[in-house]
Protein backbone atom coordinates (compact mmCIF):
# COMPACT_ATOMS: atom_id res chain seq x y z
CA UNK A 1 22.11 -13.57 17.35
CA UNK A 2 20.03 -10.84 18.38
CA UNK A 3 18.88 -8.23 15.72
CA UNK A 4 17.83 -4.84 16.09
CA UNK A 5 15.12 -2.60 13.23
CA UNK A 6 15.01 0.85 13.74
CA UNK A 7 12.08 2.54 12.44
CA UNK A 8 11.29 2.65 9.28
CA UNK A 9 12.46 5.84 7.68
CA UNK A 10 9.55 6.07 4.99
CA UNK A 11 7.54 8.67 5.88
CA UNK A 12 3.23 8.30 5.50
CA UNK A 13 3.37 10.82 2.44
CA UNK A 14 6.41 9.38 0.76
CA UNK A 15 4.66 5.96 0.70
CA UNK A 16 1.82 7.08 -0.65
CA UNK A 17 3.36 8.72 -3.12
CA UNK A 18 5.04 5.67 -4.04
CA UNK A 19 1.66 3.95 -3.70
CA UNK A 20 -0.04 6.07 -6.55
CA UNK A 21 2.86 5.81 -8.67
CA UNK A 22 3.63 2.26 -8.64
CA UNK A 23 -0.47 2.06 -9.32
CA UNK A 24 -1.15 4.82 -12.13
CA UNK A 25 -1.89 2.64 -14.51
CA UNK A 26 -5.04 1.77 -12.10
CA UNK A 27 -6.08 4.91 -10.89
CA UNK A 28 -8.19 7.66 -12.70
CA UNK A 29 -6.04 10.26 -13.14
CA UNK A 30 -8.22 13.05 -11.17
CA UNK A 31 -8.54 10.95 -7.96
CA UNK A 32 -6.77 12.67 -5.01
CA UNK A 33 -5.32 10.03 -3.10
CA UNK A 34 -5.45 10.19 0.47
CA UNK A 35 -5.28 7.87 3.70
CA UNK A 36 -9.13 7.88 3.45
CA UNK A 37 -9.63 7.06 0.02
CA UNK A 38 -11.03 3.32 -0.02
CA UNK A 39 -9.39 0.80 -2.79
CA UNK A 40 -12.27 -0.42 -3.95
CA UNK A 41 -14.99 2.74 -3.77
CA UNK A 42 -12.88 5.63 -3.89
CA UNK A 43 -10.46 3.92 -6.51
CA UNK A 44 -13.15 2.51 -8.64
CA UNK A 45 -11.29 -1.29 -8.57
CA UNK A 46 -13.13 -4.12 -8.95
CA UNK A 47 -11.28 -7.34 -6.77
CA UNK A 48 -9.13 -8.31 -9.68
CA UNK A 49 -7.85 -5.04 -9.96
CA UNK A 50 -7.53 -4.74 -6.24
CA UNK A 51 -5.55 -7.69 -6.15
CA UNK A 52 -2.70 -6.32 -8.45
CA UNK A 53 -2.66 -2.94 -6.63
CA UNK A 54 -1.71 -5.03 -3.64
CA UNK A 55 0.73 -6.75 -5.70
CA UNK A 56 2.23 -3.88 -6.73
CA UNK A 57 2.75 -2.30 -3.22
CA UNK A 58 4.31 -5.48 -2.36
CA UNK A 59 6.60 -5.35 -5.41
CA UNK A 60 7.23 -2.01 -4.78
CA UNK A 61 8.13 -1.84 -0.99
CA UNK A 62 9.72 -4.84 -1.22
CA UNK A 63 7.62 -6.95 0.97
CA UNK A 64 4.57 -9.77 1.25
CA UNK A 65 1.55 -9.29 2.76
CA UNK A 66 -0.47 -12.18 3.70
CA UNK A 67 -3.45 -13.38 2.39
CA UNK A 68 -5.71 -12.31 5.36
CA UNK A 69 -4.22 -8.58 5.38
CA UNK A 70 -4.59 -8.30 1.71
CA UNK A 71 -8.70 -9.52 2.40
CA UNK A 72 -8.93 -7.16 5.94
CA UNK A 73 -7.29 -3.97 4.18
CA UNK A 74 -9.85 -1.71 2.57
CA UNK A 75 -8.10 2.16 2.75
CA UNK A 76 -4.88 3.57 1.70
CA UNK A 77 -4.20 4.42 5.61
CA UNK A 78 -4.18 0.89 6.51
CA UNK A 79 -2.51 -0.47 3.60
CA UNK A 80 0.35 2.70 4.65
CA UNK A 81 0.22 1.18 8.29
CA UNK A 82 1.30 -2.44 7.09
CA UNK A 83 3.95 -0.84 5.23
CA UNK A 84 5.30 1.63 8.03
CA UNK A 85 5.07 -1.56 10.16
CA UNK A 86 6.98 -4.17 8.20
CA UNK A 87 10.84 -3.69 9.20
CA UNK A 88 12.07 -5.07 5.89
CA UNK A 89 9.87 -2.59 3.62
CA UNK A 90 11.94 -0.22 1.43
């Protein structure tokens, strides 16, 4: 059985959005997030914290990253790239 993905329909804003939602309880309110803003500088999130705003995109897009994407990924664009390129996120 063959099966086909289209492309995923989220757009780079809309996950973002979803991003800083699904993480508010992390981020300083006055932070601006954009696909340059770094998890750890920009965000002010020590590793323990970074590790549950990973866990939180993955409970929120429905998917699981593995452990050597969640160590390479450092800025929201790339953690919005692993999500645009996963054909089960939601």
């Amino acid at each position: 059985m063959t099966r086909f993905y289209s492309a995923n329909a989220l757009s780079s804003d809309e996950i973002i959005r979803r991003i800083a939602e699904s993480n508010a309880h992390l981020i300083n309110k006055e932070v601006n997030i954009t696909p340059e803003t770094t998890i750890q500088a920009d965000l002010g999130l020590d590793s323990l914290d970074a590790t549950e705003f990973l866990v939180n995109v993955e409970n929120e897009f429905d998917i699981e990253l593995t452990d050597e994407e969640s160590e390479k990924v450092k800025t929201i664009a790339e953690v919005v790239e692993l999500i645009s390129k996963n054909p089960h996120a939601n």
